[in-house]
N, C-alpha and C. Protein backbone atom coordinates (compact mmCIF):
# COMPACT_ATOMS: atom_id res chain seq x y z
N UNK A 1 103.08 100.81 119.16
CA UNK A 1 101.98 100.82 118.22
C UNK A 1 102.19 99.75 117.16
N UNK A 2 102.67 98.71 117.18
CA UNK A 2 103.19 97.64 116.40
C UNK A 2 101.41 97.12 116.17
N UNK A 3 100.84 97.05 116.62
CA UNK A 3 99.33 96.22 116.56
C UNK A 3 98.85 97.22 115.95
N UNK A 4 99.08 98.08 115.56
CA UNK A 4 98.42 99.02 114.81
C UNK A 4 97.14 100.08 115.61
N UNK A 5 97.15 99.56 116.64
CA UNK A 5 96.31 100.31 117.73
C UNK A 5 96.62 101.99 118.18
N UNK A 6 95.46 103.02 118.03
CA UNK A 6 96.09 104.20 118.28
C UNK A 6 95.97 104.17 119.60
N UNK A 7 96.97 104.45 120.20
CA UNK A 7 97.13 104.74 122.26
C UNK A 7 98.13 106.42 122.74
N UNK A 8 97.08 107.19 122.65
CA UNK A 8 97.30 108.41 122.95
C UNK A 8 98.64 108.45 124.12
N UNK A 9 98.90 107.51 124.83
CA UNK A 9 99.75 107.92 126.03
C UNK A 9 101.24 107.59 124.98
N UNK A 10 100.81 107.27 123.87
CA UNK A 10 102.62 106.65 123.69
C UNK A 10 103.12 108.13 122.51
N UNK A 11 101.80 109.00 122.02
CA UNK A 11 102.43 110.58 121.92
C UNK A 11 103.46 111.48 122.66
N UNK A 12 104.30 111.68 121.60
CA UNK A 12 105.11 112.86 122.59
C UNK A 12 104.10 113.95 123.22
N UNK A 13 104.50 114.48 124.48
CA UNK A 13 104.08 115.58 125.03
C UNK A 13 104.18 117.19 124.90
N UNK A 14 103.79 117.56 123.03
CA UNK A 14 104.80 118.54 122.72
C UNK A 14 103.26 118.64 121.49
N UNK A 15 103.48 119.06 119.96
CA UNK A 15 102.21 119.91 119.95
C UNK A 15 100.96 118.56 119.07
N UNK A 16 101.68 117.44 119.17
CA UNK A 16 100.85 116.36 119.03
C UNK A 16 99.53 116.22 120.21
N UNK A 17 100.19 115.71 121.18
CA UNK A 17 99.27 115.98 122.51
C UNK A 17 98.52 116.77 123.01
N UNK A 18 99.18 118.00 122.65
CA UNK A 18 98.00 119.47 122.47
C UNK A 18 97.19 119.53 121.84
N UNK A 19 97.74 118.89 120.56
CA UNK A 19 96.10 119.58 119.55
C UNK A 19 95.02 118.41 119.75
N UNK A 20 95.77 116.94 120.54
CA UNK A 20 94.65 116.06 120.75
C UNK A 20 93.76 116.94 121.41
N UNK A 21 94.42 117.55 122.88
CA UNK A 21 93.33 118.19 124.03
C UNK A 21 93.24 119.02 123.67
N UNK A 22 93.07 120.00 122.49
CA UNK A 22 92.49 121.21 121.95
C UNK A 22 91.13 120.50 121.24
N UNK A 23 91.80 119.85 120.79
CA UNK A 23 90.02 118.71 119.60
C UNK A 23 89.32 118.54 120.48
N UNK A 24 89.74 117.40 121.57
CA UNK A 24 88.71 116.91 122.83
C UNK A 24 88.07 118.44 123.21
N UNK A 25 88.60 119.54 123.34
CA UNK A 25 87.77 120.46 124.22
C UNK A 25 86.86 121.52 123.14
N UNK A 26 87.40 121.34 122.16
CA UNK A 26 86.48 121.74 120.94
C UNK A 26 84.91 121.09 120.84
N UNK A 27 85.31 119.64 121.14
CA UNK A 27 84.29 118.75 121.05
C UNK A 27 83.32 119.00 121.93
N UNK A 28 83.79 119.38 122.87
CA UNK A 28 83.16 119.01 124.31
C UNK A 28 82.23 120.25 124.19
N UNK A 29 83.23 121.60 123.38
CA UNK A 29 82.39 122.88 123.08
C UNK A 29 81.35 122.49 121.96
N UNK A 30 81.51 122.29 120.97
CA UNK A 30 80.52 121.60 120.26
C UNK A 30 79.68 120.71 120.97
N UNK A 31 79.55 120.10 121.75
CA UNK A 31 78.53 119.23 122.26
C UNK A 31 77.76 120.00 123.43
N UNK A 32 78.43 120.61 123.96
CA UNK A 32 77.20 121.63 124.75
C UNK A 32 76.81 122.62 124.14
N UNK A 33 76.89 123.05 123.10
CA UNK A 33 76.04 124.18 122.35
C UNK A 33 75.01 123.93 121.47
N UNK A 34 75.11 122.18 121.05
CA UNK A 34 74.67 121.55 120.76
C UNK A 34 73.13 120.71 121.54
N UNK A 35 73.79 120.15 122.56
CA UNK A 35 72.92 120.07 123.73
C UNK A 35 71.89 121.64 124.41
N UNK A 36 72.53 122.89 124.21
CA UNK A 36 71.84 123.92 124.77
C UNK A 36 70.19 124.75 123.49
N UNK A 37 70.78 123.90 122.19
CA UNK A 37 69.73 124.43 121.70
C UNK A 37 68.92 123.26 121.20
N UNK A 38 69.44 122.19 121.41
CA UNK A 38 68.20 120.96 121.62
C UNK A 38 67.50 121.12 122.92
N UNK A 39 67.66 121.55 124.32
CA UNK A 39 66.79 121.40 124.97
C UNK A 39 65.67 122.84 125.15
N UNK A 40 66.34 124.06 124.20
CA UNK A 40 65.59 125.12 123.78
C UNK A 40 64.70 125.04 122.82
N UNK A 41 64.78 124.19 121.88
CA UNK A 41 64.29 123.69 121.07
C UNK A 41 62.61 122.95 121.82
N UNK A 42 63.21 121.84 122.47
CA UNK A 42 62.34 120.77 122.99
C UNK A 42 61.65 121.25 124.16
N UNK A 43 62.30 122.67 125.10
CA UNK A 43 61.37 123.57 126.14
C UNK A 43 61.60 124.70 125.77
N UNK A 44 61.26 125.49 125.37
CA UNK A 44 60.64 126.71 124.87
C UNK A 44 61.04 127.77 126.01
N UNK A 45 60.22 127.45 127.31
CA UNK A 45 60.06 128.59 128.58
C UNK A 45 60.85 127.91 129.28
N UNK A 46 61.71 127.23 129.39
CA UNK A 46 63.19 126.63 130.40
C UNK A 46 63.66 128.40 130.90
N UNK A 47 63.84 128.74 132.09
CA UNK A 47 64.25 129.42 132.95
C UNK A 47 65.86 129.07 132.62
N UNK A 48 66.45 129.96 132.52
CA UNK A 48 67.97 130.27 132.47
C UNK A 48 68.63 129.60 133.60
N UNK A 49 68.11 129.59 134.84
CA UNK A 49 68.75 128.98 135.89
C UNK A 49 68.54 127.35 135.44
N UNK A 50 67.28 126.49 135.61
CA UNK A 50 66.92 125.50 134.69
C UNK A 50 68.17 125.07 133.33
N UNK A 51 68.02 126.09 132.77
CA UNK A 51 68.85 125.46 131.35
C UNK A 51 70.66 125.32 132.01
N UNK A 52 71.11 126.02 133.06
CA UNK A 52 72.33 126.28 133.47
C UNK A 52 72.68 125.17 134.23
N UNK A 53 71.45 124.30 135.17
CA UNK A 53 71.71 123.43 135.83
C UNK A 53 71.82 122.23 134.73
N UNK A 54 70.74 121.98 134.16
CA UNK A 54 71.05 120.72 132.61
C UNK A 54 72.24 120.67 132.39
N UNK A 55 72.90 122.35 131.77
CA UNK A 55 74.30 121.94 131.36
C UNK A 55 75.54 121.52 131.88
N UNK A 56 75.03 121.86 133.06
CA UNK A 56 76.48 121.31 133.98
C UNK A 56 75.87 119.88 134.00
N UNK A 57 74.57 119.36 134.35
CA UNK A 57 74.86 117.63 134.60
C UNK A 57 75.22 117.21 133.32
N UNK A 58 75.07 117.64 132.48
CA UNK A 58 75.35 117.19 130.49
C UNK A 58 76.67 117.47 130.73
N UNK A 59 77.33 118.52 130.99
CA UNK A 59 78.66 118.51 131.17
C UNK A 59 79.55 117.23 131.67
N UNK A 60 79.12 116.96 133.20
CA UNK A 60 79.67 116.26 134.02
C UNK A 60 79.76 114.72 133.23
N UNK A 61 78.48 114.56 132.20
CA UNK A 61 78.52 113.28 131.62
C UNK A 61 79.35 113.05 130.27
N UNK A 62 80.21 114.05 129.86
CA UNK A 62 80.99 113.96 129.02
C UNK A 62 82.62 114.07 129.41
């Protein structure tokens, strides 16, 4: 890290690295709950099956 650049792989693997992938999956929770009441918002009568399929392709793109 001499360039001053942050590069996640040069973290120890111990509770640095964890709480990175605890944030990332926080995020990821925040962003689909996020995403689930913007498209409730924007369709009203979206069918549960409908709103379940969105979230997995919204998923897959994060």
């Amino acid at each position: 890290m001499s360039d001053g650049n942050f590069n996640r792989s040069l973290l120890p693997s111990d509770q640095y690295l964890s709480g990175l992938r605890a944030g990332e999956a926080r995020m990821r929770q925040r962003a689909l709950k996020a995403f689930r009441k913007w498209v409730t918002e924007k369709e009203p009568d979206i069918s549960p099956q409908q709103l379940q399929a969105e979230e997995q392709i919204f998923h897959k793109l994060l």
